[in-house]
C-alpha atoms as a PDB file:
ATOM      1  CA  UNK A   1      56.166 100.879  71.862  1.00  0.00           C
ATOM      2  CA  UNK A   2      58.517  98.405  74.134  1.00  0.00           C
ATOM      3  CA  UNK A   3      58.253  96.066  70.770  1.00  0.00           C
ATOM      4  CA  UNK A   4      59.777  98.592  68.624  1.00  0.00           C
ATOM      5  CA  UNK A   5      62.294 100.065  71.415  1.00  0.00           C
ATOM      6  CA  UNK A   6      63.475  96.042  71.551  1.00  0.00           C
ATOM      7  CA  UNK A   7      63.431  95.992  67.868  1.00  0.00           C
ATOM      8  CA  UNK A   8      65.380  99.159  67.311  1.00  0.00           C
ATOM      9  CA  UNK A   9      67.627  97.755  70.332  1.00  0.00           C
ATOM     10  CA  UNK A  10      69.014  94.756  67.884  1.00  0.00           C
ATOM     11  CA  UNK A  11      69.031  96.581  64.850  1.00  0.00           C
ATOM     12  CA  UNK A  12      71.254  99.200  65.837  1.00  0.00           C
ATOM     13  CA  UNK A  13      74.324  96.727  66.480  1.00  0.00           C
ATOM     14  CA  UNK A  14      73.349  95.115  62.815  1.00  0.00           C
ATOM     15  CA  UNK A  15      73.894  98.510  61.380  1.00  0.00           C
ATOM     16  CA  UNK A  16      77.370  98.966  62.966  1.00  0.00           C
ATOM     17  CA  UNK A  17      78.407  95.931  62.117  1.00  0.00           C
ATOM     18  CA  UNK A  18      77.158  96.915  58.053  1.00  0.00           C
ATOM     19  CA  UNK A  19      78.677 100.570  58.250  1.00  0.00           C
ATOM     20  CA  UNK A  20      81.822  98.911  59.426  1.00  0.00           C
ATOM     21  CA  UNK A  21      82.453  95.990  56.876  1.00  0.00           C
ATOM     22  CA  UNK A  22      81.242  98.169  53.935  1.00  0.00           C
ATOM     23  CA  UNK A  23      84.055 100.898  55.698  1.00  0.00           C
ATOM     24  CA  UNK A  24      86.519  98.132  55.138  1.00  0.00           C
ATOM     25  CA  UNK A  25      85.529  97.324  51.729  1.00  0.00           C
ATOM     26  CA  UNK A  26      87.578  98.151  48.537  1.00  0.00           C
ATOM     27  CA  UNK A  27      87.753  98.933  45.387  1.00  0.00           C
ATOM     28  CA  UNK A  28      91.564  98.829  44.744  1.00  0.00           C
ATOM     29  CA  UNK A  29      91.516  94.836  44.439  1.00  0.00           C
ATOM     30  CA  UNK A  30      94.195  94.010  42.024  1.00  0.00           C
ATOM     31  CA  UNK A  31      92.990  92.126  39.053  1.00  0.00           C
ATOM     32  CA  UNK A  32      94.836  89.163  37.541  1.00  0.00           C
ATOM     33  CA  UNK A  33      96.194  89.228  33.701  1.00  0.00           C
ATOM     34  CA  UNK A  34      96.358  85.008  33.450  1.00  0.00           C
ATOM     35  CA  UNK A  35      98.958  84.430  30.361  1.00  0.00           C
ATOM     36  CA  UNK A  36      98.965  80.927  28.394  1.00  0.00           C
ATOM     37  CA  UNK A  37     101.424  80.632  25.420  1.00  0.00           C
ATOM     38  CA  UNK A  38     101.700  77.766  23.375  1.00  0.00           C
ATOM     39  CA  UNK A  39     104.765  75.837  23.366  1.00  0.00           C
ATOM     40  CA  UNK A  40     106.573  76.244  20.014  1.00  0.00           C
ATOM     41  CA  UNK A  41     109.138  73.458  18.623  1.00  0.00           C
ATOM     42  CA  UNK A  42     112.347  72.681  19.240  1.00  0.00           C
ATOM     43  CA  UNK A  43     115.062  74.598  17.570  1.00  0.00           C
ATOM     44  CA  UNK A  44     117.715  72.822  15.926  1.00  0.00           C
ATOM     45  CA  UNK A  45     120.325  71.534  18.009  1.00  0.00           C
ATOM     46  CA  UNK A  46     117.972  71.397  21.218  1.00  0.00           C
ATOM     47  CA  UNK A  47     117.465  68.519  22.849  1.00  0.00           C
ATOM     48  CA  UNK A  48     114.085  67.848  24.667  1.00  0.00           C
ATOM     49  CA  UNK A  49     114.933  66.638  28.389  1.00  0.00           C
ATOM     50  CA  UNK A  50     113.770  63.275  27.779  1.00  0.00           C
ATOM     51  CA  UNK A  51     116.510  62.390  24.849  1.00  0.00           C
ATOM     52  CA  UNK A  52     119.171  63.253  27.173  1.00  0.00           C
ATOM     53  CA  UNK A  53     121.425  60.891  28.526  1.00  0.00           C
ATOM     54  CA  UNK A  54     122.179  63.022  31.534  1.00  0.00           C
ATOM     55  CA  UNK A  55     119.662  65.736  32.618  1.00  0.00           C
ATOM     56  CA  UNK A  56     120.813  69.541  33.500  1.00  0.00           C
ATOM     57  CA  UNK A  57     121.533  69.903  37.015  1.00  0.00           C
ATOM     58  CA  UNK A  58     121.179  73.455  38.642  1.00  0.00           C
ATOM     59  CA  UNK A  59     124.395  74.407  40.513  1.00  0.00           C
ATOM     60  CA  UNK A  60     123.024  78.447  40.757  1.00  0.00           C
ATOM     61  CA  UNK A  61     118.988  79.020  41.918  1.00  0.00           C
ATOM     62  CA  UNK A  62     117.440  82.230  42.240  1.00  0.00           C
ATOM     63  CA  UNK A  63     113.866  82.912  43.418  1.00  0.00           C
ATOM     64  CA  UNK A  64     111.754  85.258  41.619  1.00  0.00           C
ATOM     65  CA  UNK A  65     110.618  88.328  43.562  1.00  0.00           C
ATOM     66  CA  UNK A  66     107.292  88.474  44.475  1.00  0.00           C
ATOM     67  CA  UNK A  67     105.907  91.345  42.084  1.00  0.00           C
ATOM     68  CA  UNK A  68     104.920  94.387  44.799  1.00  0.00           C
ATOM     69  CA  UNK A  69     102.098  95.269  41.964  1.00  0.00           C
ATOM     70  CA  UNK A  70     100.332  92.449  43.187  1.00  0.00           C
ATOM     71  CA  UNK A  71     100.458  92.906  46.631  1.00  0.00           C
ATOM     72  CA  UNK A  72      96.664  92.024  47.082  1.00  0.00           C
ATOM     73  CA  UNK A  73      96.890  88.555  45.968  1.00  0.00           C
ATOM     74  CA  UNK A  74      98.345  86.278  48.407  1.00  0.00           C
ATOM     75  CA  UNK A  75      99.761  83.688  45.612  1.00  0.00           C
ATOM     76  CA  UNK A  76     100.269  82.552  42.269  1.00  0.00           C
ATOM     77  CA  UNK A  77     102.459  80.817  39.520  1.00  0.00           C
ATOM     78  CA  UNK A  78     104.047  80.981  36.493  1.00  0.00           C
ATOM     79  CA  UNK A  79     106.066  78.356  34.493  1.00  0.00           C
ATOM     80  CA  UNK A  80     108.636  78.952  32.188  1.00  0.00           C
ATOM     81  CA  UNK A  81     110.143  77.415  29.250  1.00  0.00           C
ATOM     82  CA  UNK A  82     113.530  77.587  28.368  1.00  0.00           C
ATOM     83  CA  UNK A  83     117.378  76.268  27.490  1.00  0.00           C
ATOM     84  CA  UNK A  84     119.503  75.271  29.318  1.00  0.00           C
ATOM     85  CA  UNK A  85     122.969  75.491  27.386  1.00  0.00           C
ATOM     86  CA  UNK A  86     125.712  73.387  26.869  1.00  0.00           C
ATOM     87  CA  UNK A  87     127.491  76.393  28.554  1.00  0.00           C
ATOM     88  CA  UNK A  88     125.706  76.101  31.464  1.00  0.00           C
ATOM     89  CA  UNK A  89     124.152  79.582  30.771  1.00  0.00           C
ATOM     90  CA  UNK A  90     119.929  79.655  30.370  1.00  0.00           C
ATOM     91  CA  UNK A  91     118.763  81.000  27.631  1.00  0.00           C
ATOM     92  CA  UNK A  92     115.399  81.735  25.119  1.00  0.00           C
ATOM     93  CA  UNK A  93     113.122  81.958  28.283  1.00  0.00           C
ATOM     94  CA  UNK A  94     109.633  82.593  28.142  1.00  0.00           C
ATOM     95  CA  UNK A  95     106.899  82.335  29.515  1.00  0.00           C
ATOM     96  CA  UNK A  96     103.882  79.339  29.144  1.00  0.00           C
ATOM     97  CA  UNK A  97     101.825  79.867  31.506  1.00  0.00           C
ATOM     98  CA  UNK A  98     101.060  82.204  34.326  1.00  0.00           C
ATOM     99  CA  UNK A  99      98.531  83.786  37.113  1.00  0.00           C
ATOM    100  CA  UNK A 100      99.458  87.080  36.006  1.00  0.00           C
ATOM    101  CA  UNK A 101     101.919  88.378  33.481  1.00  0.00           C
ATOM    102  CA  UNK A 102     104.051  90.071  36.451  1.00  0.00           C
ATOM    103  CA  UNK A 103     104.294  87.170  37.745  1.00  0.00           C
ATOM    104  CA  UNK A 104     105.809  85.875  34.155  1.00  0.00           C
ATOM    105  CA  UNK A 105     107.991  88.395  33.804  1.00  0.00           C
ATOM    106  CA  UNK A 106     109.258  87.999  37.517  1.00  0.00           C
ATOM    107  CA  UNK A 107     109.963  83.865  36.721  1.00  0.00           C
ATOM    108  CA  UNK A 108     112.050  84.971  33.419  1.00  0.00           C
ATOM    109  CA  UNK A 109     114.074  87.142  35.486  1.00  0.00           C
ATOM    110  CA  UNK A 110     115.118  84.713  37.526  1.00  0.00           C
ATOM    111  CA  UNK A 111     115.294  81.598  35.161  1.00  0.00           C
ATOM    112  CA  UNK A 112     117.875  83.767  33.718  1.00  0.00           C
ATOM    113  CA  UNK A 113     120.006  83.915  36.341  1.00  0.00           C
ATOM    114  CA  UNK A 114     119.848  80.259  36.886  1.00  0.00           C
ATOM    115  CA  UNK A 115     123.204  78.092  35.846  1.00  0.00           C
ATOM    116  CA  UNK A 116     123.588  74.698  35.232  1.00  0.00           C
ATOM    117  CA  UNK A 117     125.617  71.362  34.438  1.00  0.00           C
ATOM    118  CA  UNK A 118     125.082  70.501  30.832  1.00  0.00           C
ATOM    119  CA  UNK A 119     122.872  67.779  29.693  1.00  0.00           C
ATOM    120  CA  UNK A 120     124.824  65.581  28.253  1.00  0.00           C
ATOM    121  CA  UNK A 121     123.896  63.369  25.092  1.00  0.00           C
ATOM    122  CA  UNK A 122     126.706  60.021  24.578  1.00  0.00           C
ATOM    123  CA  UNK A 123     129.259  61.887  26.948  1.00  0.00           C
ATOM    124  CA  UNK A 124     128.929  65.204  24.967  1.00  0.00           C
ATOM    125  CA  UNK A 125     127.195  68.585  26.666  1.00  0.00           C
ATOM    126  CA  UNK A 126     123.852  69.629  24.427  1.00  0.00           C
ATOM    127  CA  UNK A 127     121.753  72.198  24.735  1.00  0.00           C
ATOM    128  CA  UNK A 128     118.625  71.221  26.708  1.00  0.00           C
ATOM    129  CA  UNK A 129     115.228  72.971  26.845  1.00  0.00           C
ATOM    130  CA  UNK A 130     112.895  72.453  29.780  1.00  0.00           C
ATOM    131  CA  UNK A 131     110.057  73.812  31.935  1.00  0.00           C
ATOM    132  CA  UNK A 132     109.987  74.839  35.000  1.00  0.00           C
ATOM    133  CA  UNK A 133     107.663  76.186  37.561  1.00  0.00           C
ATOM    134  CA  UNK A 134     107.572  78.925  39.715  1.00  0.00           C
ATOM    135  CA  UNK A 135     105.828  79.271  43.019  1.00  0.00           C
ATOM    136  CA  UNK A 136     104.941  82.483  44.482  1.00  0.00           C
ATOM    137  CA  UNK A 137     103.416  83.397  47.861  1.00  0.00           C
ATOM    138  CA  UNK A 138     102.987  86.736  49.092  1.00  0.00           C
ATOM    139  CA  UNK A 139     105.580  88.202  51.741  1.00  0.00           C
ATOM    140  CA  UNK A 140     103.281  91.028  53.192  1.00  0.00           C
ATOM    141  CA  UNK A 141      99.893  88.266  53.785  1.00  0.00           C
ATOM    142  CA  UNK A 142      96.472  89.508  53.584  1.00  0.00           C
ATOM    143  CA  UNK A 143      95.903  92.955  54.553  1.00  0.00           C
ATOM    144  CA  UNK A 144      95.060  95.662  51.757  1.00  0.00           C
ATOM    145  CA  UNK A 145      97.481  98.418  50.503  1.00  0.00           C
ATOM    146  CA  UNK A 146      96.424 101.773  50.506  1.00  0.00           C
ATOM    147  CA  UNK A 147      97.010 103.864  47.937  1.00  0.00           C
ATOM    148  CA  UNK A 148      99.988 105.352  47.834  1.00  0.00           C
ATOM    149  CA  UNK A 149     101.412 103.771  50.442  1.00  0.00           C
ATOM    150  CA  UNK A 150     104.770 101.711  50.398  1.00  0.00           C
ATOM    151  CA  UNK A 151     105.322  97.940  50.970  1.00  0.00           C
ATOM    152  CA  UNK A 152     108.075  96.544  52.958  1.00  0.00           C
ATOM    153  CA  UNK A 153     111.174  95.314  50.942  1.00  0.00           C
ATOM    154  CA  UNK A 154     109.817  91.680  50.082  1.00  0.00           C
ATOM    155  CA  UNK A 155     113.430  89.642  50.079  1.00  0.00           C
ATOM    156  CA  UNK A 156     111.658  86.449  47.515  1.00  0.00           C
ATOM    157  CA  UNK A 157     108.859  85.180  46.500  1.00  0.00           C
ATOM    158  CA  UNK A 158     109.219  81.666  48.473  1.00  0.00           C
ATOM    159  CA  UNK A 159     107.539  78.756  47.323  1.00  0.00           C
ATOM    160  CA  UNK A 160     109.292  75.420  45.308  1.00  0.00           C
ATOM    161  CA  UNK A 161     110.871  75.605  42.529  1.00  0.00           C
ATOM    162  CA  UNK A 162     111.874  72.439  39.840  1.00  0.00           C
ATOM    163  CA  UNK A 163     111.406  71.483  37.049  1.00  0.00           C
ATOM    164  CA  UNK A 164     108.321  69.827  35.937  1.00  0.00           C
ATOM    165  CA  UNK A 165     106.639  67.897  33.539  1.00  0.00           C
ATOM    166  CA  UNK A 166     105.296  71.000  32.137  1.00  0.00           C
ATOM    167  CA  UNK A 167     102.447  70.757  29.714  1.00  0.00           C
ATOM    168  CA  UNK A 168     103.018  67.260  28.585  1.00  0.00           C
ATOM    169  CA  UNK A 169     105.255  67.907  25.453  1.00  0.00           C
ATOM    170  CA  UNK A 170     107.698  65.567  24.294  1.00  0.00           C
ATOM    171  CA  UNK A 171     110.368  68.881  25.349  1.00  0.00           C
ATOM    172  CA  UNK A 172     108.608  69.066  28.852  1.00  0.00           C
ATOM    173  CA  UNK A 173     111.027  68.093  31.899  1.00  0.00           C
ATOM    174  CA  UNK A 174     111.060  64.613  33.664  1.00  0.00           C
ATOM    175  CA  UNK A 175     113.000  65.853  36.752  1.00  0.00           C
ATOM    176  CA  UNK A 176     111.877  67.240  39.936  1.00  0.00           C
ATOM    177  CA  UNK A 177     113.659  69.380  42.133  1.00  0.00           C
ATOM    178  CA  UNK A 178     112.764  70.675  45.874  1.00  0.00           C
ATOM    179  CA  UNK A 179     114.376  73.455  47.460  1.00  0.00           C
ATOM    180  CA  UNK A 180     115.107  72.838  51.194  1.00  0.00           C
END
């Protein structure tokens, strides 16, 4: 009897322990929608970055927001392609790869908003299409989100941004830029 009074004695504490993980368990866990796009060719009178004479330069950056969908993933990425003009304006942005399409659709948003100094091909500004990509990391950590509950206003997603060698296409950036 003292055996199973002993026995009972640490198996009780086990059982809490159970009741209270599988309490703390959910089944609201966001699940990624991973995009990958191929990268189509260059329109006429695009350069690619690397037949440039003088790569774009940003002189405007904006970080993406972090998508508040996805508040139960603590990162993720997305790159996007797209042109920088000889205007300075960015245009035909898409994306070619991401973690989850929000987190896509958050990158375009902000690539748009992006300015630039022309490329510039024998002294003259061209139209220059790059990749670049985007960083994100959570503002509100770990912890779950219960349903119907509100976040907190996020401010950005964080992270580095620059462009990148992207996927290895003769269009794909050669510069890298670090935010400080």
């Amino acid at each position: 009897m003292n055996s199973m009074l002993a026995a009972s004695k640490r198996l009780v504490p086990l059982l809490l322990v159970s009741a209270a993980w599988a309490g703390c368990a959910s089944n609201d866990r966001v699940i990624e929608s991973p995009v990958v796009n191929a990268i189509p060719p260059l329109k006429p009178g695009v350069y690619s970055i690397k037949a440039v004479d003088v790569p774009p330069v940003p002189t405007k950056q904006v970080e993406p927001e972090f998508p508040p969908e996805l508040g139960s993933i603590l990162s993720g990425q997305a790159t996007v392609m797209f042109t920088a003009g000889a205007d300075g304006k960015v245009t035909d942005a898409s994306v070619v790869k991401a973690d989850d399409i929000l987190f896509g659709e958050a990158a375009v948003t902000a690539i748009l908003k992006w300015r630039f100094t022309p490329a510039r091909l024998k002294g003259v500004p061209v139209n220059c299409r790059m990749t670049m990509p985007f960083y994100f990391s959570s503002p509100w950590g770990s912890y779950q989100i219960e349903s119907g509950a509100s976040l907190p206003s996020p401010g950005t997603a964080g992270g580095s941004l620059g462009p990148s060698g992207g996927s290895g296409g003769s269009d794909s950036g050669g510069m890298e830029l670090q935010r400080h």
